[in-house]
C-alpha atoms as a PDB file:
ATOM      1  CA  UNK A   1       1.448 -11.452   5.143  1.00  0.00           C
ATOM      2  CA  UNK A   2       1.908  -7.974   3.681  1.00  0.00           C
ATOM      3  CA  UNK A   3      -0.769  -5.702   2.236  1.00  0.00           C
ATOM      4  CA  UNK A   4       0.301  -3.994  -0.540  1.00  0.00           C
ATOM      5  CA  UNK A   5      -1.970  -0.936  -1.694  1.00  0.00           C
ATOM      6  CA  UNK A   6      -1.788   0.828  -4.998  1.00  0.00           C
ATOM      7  CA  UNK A   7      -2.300   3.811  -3.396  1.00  0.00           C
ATOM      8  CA  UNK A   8      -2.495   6.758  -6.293  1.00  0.00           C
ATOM      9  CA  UNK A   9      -6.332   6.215  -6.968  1.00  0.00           C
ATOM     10  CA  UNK A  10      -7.326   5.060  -3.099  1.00  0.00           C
ATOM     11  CA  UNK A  11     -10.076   6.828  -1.324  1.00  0.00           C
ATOM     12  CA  UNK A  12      -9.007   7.761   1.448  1.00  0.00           C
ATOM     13  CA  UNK A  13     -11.723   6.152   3.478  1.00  0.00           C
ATOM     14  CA  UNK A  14     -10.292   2.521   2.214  1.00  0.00           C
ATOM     15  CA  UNK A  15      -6.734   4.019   3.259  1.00  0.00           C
ATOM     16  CA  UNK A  16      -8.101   4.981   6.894  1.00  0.00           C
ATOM     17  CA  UNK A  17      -9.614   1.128   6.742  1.00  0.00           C
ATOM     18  CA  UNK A  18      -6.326  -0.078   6.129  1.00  0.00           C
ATOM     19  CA  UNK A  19      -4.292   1.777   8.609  1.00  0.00           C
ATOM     20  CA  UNK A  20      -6.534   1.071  11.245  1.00  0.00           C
ATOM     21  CA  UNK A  21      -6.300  -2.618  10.457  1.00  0.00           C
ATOM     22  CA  UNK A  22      -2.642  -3.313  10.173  1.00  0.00           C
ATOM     23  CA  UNK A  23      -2.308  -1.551  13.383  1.00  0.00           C
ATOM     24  CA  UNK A  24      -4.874  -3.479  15.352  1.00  0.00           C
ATOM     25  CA  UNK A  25      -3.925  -7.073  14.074  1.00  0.00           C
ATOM     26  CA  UNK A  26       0.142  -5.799  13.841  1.00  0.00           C
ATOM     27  CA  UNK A  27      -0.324  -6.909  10.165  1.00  0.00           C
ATOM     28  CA  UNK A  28       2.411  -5.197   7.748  1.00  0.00           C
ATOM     29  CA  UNK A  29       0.817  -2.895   5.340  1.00  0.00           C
ATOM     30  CA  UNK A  30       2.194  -1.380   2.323  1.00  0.00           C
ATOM     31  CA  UNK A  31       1.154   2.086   0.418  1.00  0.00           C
ATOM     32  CA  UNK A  32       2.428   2.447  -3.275  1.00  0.00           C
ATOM     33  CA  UNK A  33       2.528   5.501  -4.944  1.00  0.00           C
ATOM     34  CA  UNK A  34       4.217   8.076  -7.509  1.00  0.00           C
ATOM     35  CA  UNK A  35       3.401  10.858  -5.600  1.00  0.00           C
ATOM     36  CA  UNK A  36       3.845  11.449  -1.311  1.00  0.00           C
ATOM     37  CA  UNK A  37       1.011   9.938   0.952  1.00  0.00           C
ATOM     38  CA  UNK A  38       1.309  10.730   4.465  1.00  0.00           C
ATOM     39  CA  UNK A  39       1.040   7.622   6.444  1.00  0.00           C
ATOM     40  CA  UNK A  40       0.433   7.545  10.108  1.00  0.00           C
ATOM     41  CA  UNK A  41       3.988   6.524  12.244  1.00  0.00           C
ATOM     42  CA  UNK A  42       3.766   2.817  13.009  1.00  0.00           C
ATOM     43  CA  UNK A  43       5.716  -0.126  12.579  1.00  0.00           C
ATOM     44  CA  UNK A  44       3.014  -1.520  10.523  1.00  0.00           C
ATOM     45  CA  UNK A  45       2.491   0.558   7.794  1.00  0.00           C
ATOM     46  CA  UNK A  46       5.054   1.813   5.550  1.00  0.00           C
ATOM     47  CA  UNK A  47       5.041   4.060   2.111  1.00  0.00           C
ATOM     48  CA  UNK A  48       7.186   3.197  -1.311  1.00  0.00           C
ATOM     49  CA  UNK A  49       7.156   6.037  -3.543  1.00  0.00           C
ATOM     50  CA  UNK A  50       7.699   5.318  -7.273  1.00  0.00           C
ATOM     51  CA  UNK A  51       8.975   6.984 -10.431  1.00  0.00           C
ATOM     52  CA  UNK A  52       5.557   8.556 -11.857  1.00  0.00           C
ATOM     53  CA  UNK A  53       4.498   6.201 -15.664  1.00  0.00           C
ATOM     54  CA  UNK A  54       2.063   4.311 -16.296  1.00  0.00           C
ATOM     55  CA  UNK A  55       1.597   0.608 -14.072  1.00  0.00           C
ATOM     56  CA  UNK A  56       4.886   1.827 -12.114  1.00  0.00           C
ATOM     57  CA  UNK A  57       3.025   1.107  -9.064  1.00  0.00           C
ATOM     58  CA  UNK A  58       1.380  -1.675 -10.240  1.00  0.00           C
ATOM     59  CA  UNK A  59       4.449  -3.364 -11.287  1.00  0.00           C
ATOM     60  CA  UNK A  60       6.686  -2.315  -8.484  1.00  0.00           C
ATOM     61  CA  UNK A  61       3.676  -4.525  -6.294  1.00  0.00           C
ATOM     62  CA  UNK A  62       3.898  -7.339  -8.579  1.00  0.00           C
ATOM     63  CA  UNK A  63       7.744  -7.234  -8.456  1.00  0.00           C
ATOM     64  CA  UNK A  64       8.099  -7.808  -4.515  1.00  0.00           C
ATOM     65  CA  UNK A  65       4.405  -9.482  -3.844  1.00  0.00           C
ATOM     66  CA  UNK A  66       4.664 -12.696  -2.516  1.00  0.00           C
ATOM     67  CA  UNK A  67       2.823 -16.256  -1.788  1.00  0.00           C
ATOM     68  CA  UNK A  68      -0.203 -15.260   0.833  1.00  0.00           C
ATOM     69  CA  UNK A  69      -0.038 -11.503   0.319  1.00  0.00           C
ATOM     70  CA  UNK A  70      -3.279  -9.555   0.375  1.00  0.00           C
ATOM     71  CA  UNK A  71      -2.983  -6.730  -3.043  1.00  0.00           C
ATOM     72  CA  UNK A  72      -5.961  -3.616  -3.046  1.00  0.00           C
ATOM     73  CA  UNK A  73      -5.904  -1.897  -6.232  1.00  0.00           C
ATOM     74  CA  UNK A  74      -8.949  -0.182  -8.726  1.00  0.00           C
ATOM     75  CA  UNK A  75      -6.749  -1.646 -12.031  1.00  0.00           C
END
């Protein structure tokens, strides 16, 4: 399982959920965004930066999302 996070509008609070989760249950965790987010160095969490436009991010989740993946976004 992978949780992908559309990251531009994320508070940060719900980002410092996530990264404390994927690294305590070793669960994969992906930020998506247009612009850099600094994500803490683990093996578990991982950034994708997009081309800025409108649903990039969203689509770019969609795109490699798959069966039993966990997706956080406001949209």
């Amino acid at each position: 399982m992978t949780i992908w996070v559309d990251a531009d509008a994320c508070p940060v609070v719900v980002k410092e959920i996530i990264f404390r989760a994927a690294i305590r249950t070793e669960t994969q965790a992906t930020l998506v965004a247009n612009s850099f987010i600094k994500v803490p160095a683990s093996k578990s969490i991982t950034f994708l930066q997009v081309p800025k436009g409108f649903d990039v991010a969203d689509n770019e989740i969609v795109r490699r999302t798959e069966e039993g993946d966990l997706v956080i976004t406001a949209d």
